[in-house]
Protein backbone atom coordinates (compact mmCIF):
# COMPACT_ATOMS: atom_id res chain seq x y z
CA UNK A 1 109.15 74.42 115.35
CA UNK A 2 109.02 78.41 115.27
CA UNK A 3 111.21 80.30 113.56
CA UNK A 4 110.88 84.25 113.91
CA UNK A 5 111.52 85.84 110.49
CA UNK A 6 113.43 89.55 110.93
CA UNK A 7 112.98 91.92 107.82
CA UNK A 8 114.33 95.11 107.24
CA UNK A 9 114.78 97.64 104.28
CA UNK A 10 116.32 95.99 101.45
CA UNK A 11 117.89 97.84 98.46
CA UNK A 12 114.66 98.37 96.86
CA UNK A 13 113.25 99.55 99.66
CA UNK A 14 111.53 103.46 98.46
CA UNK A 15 113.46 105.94 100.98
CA UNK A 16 111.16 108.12 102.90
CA UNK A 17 107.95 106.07 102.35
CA UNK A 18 106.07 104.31 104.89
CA UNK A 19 105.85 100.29 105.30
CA UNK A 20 102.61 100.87 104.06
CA UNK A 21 103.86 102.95 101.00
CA UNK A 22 106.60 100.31 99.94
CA UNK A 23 105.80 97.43 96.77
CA UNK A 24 104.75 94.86 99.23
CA UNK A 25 101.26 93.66 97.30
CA UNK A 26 102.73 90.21 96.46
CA UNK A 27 104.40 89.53 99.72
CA UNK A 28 101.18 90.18 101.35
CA UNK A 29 99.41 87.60 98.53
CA UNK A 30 102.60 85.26 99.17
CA UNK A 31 102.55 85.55 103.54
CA UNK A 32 98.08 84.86 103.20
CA UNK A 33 99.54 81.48 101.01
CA UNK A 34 101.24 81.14 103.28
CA UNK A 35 98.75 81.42 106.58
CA UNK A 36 96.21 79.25 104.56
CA UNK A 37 98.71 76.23 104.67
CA UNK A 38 98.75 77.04 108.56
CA UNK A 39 102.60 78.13 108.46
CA UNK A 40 102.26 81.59 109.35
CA UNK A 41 101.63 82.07 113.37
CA UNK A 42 101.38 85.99 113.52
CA UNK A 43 103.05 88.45 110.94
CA UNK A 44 102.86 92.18 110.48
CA UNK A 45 104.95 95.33 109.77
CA UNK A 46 106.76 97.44 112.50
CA UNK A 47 105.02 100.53 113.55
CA UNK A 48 108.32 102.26 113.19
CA UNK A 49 108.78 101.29 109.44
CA UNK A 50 112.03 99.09 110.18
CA UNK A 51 110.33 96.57 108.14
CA UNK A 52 108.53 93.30 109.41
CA UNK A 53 108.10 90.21 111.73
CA UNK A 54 106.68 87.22 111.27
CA UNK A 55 106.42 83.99 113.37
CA UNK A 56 106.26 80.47 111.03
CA UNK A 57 105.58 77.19 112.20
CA UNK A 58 107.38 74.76 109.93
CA UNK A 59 109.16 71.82 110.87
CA UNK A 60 112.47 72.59 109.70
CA UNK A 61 115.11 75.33 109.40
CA UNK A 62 115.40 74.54 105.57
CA UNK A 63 111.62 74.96 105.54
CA UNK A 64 111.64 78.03 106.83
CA UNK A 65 114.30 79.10 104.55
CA UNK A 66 112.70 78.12 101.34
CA UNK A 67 109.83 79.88 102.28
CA UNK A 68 111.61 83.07 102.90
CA UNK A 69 113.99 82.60 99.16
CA UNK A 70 110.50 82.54 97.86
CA UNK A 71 109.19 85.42 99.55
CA UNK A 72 108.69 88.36 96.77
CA UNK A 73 109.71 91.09 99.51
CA UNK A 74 113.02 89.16 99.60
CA UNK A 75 112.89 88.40 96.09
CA UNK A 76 112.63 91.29 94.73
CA UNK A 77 114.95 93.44 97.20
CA UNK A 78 112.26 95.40 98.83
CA UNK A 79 113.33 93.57 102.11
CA UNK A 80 116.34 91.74 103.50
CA UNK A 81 115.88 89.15 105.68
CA UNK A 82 116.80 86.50 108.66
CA UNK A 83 115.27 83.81 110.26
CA UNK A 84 116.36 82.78 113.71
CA UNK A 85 114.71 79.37 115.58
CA UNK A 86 112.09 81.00 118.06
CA UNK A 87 111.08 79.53 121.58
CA UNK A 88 108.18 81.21 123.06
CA UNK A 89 108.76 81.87 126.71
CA UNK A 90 106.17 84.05 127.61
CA UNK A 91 102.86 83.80 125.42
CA UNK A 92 100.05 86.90 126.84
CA UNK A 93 96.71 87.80 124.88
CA UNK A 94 98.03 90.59 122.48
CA UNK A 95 96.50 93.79 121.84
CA UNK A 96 93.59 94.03 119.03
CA UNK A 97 95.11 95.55 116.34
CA UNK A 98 92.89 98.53 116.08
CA UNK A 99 94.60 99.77 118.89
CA UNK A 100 97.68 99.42 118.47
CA UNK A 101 99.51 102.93 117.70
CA UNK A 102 100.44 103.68 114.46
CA UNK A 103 98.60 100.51 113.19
């Protein structure tokens, strides 16, 4: 199954910095863990700076949810989080990410 994973400033979140600018070094570590056990489908930050989605295939809900508990961005309250089951309707080549704006 998919599950899309929704986050979005938590209380440690640094006001008035960028995604980029925020303590996300060991989420990054934890989401390429992650990716290397083939769970992660396609992740990345919002352009905007609301924070972040990723796409996970795991085979259940509580699967998904342990991996997010575990997740230092939720873990240590840089982000908040939800996961929602995710059915992809519509699947087009996406954009390289070079060219994407504000990437």
């Amino acid at each position: 199954m998919l599950f899309a994973f929704f986050y979005t400033p938590g209380p440690n979140w640094l006001p008035g910095k960028s995604v980029n600018e925020q303590p996300l070094q060991h989420h990054v570590g934890y989401m390429l863990q992650q990716h290397a056990q083939g769970k992660v489908a396609i992740a990345g930050p919002l352009v905007d700076n609301a924070g972040g989605l990723n796409v996970f295939r795991t085979e259940t809900l509580e699967e998904a949810q342990a991996i997010m508990a575990h997740d230092p961005a939720i873990t240590q309250g840089v982000c908040v989080g939800e996961i929602h089951p995710w059915f992809p309707l519509i699947i087009a080549d996406l954009p390289d990410a070079n060219n994407v704006p504000g990437a």
